[in-house]
PDB file of N, CA and C in Angstrom:
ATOM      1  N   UNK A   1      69.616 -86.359  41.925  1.00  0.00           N
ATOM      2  CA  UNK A   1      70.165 -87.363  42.813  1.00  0.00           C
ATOM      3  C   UNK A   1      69.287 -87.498  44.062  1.00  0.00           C
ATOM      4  N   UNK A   2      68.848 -86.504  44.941  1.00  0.00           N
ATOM      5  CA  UNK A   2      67.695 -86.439  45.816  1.00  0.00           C
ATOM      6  C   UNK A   2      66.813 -87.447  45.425  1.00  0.00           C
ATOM      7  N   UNK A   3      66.026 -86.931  44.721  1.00  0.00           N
ATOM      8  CA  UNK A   3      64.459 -87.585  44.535  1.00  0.00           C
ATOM      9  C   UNK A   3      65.175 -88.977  44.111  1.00  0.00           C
ATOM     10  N   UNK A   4      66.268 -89.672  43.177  1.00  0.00           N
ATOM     11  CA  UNK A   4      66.594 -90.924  42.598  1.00  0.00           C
ATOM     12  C   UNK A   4      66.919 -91.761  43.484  1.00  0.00           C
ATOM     13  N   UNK A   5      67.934 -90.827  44.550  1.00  0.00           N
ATOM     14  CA  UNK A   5      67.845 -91.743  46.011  1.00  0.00           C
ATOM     15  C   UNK A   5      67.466 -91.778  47.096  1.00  0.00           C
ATOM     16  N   UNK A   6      66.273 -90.893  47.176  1.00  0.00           N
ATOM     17  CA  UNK A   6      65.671 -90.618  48.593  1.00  0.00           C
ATOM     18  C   UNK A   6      66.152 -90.129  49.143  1.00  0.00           C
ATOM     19  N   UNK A   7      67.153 -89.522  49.047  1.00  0.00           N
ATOM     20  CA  UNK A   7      67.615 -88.843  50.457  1.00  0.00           C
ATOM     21  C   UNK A   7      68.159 -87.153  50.024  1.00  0.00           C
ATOM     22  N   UNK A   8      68.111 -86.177  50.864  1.00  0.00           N
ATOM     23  CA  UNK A   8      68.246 -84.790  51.185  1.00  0.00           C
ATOM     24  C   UNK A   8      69.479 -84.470  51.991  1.00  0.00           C
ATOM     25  N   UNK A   9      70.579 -83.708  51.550  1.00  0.00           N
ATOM     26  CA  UNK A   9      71.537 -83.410  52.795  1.00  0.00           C
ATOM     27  C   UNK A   9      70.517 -81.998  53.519  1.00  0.00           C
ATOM     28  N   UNK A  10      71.168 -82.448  54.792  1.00  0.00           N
ATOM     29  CA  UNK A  10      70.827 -81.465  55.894  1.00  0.00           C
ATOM     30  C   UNK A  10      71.664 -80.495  56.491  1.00  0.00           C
ATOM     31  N   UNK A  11      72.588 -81.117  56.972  1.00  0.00           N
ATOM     32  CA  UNK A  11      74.011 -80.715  57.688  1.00  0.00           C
ATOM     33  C   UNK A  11      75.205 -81.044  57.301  1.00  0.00           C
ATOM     34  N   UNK A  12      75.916 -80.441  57.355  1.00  0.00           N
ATOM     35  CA  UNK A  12      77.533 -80.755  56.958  1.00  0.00           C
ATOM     36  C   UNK A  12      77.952 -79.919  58.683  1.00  0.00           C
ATOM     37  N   UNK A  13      78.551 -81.390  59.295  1.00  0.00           N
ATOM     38  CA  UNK A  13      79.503 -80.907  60.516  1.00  0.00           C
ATOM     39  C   UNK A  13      80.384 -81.612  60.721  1.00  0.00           C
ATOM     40  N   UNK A  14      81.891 -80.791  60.412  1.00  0.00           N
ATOM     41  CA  UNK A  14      83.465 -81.458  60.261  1.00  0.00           C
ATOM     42  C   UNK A  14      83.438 -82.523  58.618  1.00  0.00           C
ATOM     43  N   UNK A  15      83.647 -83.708  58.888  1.00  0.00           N
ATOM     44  CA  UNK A  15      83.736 -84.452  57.592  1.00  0.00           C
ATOM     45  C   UNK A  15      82.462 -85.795  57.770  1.00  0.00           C
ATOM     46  N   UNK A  16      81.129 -85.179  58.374  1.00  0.00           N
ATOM     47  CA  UNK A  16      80.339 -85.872  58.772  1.00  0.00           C
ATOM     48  C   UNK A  16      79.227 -84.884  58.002  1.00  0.00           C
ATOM     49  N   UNK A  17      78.387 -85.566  56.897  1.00  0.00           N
ATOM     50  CA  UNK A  17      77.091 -84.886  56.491  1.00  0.00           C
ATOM     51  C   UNK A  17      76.059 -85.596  56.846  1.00  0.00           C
ATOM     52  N   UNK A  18      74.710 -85.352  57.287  1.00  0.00           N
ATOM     53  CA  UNK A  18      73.895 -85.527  57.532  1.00  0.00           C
ATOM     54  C   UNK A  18      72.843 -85.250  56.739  1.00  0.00           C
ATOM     55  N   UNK A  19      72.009 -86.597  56.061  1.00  0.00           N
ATOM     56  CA  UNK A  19      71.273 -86.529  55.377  1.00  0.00           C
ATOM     57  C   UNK A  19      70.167 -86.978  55.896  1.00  0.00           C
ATOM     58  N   UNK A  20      68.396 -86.690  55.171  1.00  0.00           N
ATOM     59  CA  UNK A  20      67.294 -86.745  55.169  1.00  0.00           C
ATOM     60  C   UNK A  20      67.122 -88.185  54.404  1.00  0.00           C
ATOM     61  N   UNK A  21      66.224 -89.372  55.013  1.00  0.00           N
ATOM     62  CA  UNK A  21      66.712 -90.959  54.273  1.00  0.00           C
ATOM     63  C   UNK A  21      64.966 -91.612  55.087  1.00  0.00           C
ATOM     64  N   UNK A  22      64.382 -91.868  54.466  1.00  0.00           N
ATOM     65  CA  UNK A  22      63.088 -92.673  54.738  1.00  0.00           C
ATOM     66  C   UNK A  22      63.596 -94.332  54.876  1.00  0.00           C
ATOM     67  N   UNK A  23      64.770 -94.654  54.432  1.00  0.00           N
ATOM     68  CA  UNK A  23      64.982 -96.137  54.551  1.00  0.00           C
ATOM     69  C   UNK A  23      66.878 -96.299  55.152  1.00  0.00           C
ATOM     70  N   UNK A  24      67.102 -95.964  56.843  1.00  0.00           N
ATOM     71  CA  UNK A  24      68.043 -96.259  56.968  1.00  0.00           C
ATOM     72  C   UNK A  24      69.304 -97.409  56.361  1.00  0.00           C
ATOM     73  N   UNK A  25      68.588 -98.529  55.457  1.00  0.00           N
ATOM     74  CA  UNK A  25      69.375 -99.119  55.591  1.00  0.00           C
ATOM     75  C   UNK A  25      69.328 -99.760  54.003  1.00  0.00           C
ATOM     76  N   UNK A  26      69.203 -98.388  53.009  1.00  0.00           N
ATOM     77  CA  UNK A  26      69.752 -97.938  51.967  1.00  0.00           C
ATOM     78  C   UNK A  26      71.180 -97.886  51.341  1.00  0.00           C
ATOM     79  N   UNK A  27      71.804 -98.894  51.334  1.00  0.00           N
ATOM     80  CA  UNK A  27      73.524 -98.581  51.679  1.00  0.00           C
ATOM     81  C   UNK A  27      73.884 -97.713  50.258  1.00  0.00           C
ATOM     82  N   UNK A  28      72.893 -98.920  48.642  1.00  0.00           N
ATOM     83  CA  UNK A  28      73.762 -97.959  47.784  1.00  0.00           C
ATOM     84  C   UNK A  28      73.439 -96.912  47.682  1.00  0.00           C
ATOM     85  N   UNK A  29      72.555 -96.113  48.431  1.00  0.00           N
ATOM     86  CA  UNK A  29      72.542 -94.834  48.038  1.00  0.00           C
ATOM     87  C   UNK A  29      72.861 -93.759  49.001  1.00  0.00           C
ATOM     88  N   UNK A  30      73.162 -94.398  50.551  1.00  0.00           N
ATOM     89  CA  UNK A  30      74.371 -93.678  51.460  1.00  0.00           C
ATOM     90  C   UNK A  30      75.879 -94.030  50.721  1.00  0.00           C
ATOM     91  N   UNK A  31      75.893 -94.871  50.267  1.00  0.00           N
ATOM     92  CA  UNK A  31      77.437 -95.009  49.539  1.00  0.00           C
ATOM     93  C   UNK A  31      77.714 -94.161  48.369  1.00  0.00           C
ATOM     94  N   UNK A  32      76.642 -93.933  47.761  1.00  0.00           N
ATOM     95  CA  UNK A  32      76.747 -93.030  46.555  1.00  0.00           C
ATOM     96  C   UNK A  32      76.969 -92.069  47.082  1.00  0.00           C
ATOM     97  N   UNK A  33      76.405 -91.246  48.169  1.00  0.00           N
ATOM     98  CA  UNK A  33      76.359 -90.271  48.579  1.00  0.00           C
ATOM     99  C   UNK A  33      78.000 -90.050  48.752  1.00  0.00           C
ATOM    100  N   UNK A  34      78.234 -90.781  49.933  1.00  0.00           N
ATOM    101  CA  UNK A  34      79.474 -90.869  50.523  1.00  0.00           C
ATOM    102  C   UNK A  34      80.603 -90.376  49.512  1.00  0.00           C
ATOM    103  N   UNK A  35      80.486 -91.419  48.274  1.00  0.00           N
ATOM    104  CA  UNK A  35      81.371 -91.374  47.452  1.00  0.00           C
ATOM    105  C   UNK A  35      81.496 -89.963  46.309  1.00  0.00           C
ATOM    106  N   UNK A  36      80.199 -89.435  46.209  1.00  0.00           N
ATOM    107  CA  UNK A  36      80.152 -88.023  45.501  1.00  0.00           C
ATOM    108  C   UNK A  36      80.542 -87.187  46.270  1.00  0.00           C
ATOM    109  N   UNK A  37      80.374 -86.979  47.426  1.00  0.00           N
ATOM    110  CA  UNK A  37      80.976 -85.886  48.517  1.00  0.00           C
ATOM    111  C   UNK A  37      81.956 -85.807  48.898  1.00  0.00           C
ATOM    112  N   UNK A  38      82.843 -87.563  48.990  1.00  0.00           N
ATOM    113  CA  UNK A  38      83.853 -87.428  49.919  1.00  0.00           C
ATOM    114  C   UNK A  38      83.806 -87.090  51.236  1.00  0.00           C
ATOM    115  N   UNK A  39      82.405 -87.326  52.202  1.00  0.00           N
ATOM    116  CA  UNK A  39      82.707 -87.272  53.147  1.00  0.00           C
ATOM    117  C   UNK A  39      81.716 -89.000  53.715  1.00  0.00           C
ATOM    118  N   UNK A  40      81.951 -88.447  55.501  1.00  0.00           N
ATOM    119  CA  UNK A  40      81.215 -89.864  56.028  1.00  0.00           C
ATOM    120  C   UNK A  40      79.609 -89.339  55.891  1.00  0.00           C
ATOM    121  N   UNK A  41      79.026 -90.050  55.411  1.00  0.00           N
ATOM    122  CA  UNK A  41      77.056 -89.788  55.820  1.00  0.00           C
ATOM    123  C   UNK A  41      76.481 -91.034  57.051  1.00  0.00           C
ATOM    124  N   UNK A  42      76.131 -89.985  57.568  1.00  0.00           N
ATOM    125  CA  UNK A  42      75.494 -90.365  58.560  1.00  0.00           C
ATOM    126  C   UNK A  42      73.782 -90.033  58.483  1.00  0.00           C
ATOM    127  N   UNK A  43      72.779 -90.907  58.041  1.00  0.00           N
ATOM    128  CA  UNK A  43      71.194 -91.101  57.833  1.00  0.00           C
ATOM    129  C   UNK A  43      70.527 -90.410  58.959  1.00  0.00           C
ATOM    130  N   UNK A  44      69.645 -89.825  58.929  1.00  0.00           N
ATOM    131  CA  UNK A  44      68.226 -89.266  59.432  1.00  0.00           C
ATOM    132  C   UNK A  44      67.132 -89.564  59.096  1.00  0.00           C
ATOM    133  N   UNK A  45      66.295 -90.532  59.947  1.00  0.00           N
ATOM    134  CA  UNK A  45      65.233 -90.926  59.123  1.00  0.00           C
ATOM    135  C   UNK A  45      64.022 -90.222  59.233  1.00  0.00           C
ATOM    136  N   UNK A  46      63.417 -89.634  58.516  1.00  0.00           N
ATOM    137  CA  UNK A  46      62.502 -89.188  58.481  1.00  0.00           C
ATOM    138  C   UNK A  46      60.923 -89.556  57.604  1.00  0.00           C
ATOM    139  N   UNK A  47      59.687 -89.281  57.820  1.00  0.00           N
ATOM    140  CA  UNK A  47      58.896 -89.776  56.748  1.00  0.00           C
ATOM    141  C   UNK A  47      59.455 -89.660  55.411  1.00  0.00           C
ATOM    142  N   UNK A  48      58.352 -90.192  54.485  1.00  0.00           N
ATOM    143  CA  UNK A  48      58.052 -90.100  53.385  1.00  0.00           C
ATOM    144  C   UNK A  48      57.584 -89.335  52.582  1.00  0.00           C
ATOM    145  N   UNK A  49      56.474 -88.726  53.965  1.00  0.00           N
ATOM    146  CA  UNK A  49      56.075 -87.112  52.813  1.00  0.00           C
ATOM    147  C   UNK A  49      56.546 -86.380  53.383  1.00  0.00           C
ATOM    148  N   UNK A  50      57.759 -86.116  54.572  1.00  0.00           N
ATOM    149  CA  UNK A  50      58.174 -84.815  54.752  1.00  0.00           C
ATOM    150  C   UNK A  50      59.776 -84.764  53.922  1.00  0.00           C
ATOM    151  N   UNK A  51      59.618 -86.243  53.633  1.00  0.00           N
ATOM    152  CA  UNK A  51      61.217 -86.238  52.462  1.00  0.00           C
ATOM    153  C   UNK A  51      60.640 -85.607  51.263  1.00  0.00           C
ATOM    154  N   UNK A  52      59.895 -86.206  50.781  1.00  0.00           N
ATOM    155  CA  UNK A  52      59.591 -85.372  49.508  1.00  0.00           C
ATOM    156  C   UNK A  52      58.932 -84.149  49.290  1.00  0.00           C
ATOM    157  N   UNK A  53      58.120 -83.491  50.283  1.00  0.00           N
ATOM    158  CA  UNK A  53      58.107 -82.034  50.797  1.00  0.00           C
ATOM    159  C   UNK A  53      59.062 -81.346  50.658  1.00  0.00           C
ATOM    160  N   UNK A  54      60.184 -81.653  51.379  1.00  0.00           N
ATOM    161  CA  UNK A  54      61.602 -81.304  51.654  1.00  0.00           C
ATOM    162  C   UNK A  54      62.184 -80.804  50.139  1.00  0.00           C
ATOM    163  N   UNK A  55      62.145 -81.978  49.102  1.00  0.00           N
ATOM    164  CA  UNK A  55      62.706 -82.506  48.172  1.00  0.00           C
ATOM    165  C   UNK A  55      62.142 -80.924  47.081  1.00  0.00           C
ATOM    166  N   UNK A  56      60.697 -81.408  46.922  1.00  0.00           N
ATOM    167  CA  UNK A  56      60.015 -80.363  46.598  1.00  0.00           C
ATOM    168  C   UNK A  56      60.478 -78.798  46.625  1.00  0.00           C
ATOM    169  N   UNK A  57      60.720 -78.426  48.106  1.00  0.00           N
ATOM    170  CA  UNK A  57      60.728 -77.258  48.402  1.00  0.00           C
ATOM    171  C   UNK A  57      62.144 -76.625  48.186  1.00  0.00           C
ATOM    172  N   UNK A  58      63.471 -77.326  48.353  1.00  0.00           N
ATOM    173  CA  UNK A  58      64.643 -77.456  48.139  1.00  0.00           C
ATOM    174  C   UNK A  58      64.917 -77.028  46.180  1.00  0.00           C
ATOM    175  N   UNK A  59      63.990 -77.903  45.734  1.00  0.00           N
ATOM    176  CA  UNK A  59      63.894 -77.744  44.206  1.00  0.00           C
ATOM    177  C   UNK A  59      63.504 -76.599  43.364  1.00  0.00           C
ATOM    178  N   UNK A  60      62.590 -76.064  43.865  1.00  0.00           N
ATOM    179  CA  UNK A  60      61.879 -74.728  43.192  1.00  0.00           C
ATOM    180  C   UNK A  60      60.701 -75.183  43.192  1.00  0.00           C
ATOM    181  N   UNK A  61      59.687 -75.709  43.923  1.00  0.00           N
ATOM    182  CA  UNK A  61      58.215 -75.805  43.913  1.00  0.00           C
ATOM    183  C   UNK A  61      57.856 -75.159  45.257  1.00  0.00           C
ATOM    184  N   UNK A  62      57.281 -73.533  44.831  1.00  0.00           N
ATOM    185  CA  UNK A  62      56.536 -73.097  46.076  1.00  0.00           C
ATOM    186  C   UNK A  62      55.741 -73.991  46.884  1.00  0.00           C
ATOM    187  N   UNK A  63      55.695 -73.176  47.872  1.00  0.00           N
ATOM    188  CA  UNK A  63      53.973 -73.952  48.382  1.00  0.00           C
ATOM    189  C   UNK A  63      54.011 -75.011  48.477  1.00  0.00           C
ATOM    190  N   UNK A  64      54.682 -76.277  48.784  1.00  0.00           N
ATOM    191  CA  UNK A  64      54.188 -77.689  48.534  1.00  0.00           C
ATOM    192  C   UNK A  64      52.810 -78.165  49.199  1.00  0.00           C
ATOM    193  N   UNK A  65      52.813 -77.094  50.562  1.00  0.00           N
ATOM    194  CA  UNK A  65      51.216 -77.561  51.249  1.00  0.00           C
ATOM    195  C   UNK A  65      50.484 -77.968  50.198  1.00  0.00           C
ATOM    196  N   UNK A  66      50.114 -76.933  49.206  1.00  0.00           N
ATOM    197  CA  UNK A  66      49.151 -76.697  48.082  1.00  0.00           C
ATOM    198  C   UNK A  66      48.954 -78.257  46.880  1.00  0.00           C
ATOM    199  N   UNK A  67      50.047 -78.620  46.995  1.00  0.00           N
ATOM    200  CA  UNK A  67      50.657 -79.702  46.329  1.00  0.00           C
ATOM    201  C   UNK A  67      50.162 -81.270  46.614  1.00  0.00           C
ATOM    202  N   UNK A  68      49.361 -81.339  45.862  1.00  0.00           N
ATOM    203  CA  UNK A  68      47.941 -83.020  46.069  1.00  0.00           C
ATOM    204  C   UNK A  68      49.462 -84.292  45.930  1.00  0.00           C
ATOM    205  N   UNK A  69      48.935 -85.301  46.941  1.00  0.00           N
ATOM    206  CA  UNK A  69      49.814 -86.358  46.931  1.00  0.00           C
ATOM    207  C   UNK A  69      49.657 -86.866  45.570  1.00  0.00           C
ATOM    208  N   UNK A  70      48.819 -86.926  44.769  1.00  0.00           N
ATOM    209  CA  UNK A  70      48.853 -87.539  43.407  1.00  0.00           C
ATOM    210  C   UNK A  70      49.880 -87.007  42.366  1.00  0.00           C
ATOM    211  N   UNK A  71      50.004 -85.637  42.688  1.00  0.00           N
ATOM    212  CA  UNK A  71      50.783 -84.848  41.860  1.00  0.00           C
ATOM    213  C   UNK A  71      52.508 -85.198  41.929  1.00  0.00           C
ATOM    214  N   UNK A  72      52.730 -85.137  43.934  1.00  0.00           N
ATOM    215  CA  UNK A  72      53.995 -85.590  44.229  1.00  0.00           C
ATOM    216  C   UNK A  72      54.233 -86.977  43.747  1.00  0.00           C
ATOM    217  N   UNK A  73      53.281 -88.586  43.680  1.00  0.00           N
ATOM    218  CA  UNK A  73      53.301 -89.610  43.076  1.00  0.00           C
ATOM    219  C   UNK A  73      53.579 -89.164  41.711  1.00  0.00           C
ATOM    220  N   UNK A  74      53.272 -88.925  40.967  1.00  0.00           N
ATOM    221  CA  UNK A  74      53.170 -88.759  39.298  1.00  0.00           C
ATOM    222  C   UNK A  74      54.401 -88.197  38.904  1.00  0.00           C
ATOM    223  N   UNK A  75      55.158 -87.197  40.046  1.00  0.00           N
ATOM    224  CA  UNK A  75      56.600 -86.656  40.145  1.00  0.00           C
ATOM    225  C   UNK A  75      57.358 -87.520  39.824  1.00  0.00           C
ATOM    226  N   UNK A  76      57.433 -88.367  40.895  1.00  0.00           N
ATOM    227  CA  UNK A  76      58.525 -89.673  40.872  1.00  0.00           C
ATOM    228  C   UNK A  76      57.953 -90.791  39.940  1.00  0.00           C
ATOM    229  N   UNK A  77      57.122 -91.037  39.640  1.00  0.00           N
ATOM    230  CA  UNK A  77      56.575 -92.099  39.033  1.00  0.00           C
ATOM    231  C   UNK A  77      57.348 -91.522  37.570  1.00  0.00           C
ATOM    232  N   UNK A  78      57.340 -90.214  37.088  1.00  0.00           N
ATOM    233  CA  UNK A  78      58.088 -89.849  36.113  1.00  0.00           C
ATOM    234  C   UNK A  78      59.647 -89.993  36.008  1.00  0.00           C
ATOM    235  N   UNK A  79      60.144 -90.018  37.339  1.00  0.00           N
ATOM    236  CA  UNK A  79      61.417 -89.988  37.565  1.00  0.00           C
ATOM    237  C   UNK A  79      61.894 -91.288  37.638  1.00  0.00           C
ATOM    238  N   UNK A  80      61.115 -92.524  37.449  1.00  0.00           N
ATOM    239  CA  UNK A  80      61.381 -93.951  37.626  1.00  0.00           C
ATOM    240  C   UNK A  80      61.611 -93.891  36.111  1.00  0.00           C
ATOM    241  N   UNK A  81      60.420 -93.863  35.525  1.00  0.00           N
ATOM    242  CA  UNK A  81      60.694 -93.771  34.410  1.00  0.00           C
ATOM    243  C   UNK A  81      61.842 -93.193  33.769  1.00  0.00           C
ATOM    244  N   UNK A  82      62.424 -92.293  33.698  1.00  0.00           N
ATOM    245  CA  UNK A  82      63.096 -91.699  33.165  1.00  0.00           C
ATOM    246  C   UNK A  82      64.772 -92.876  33.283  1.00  0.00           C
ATOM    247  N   UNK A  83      64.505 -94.095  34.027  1.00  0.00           N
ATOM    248  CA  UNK A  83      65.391 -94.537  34.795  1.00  0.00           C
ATOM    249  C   UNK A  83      65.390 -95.712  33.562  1.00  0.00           C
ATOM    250  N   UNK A  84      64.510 -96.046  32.966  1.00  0.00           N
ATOM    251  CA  UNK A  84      64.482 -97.373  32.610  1.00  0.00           C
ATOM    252  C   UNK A  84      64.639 -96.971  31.147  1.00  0.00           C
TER     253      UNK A  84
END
């Protein structure tokens, strides 16, 4: 769900989560969010490669420093795929 919708939770404070989002104004996929959690999301925008760094490192890929942008492209480029 991360990598499909861009975005990373960060924080959970009270019934307010805070997620990691390169495109504030993403609704279906703050709404998805919203709606799998049951709580309110509230966006953090952050880059692009420190979302998928994030994404990466959260997942089980040591090291992402180590990790060539072609490799992180070819990630998701697989994960589009997998969509269609």
């Amino acid at each position: 769900m991360a990598a499909k919708h861009r975005v990373l939770p960060l924080r959970l404070e009270a019934n307010v989560l805070k997620v990691a989002v390169t495109d504030p104004l993403n609704f279906q996929a703050l709404d998805h969010v919203a709606l799998q959690t049951s709580k309110q999301v509230q966006p953090v925008v952050v880059t692009d490669t420190a979302l998928q760094r994030a994404i990466l490192r959260v997942f089980g890929i040591p090291d992402v420093g180590s990790v060539s942008e072609e490799i992180l492209t070819r990630i998701y480029d697989v994960d589009q795929v997998e969509e269609n």
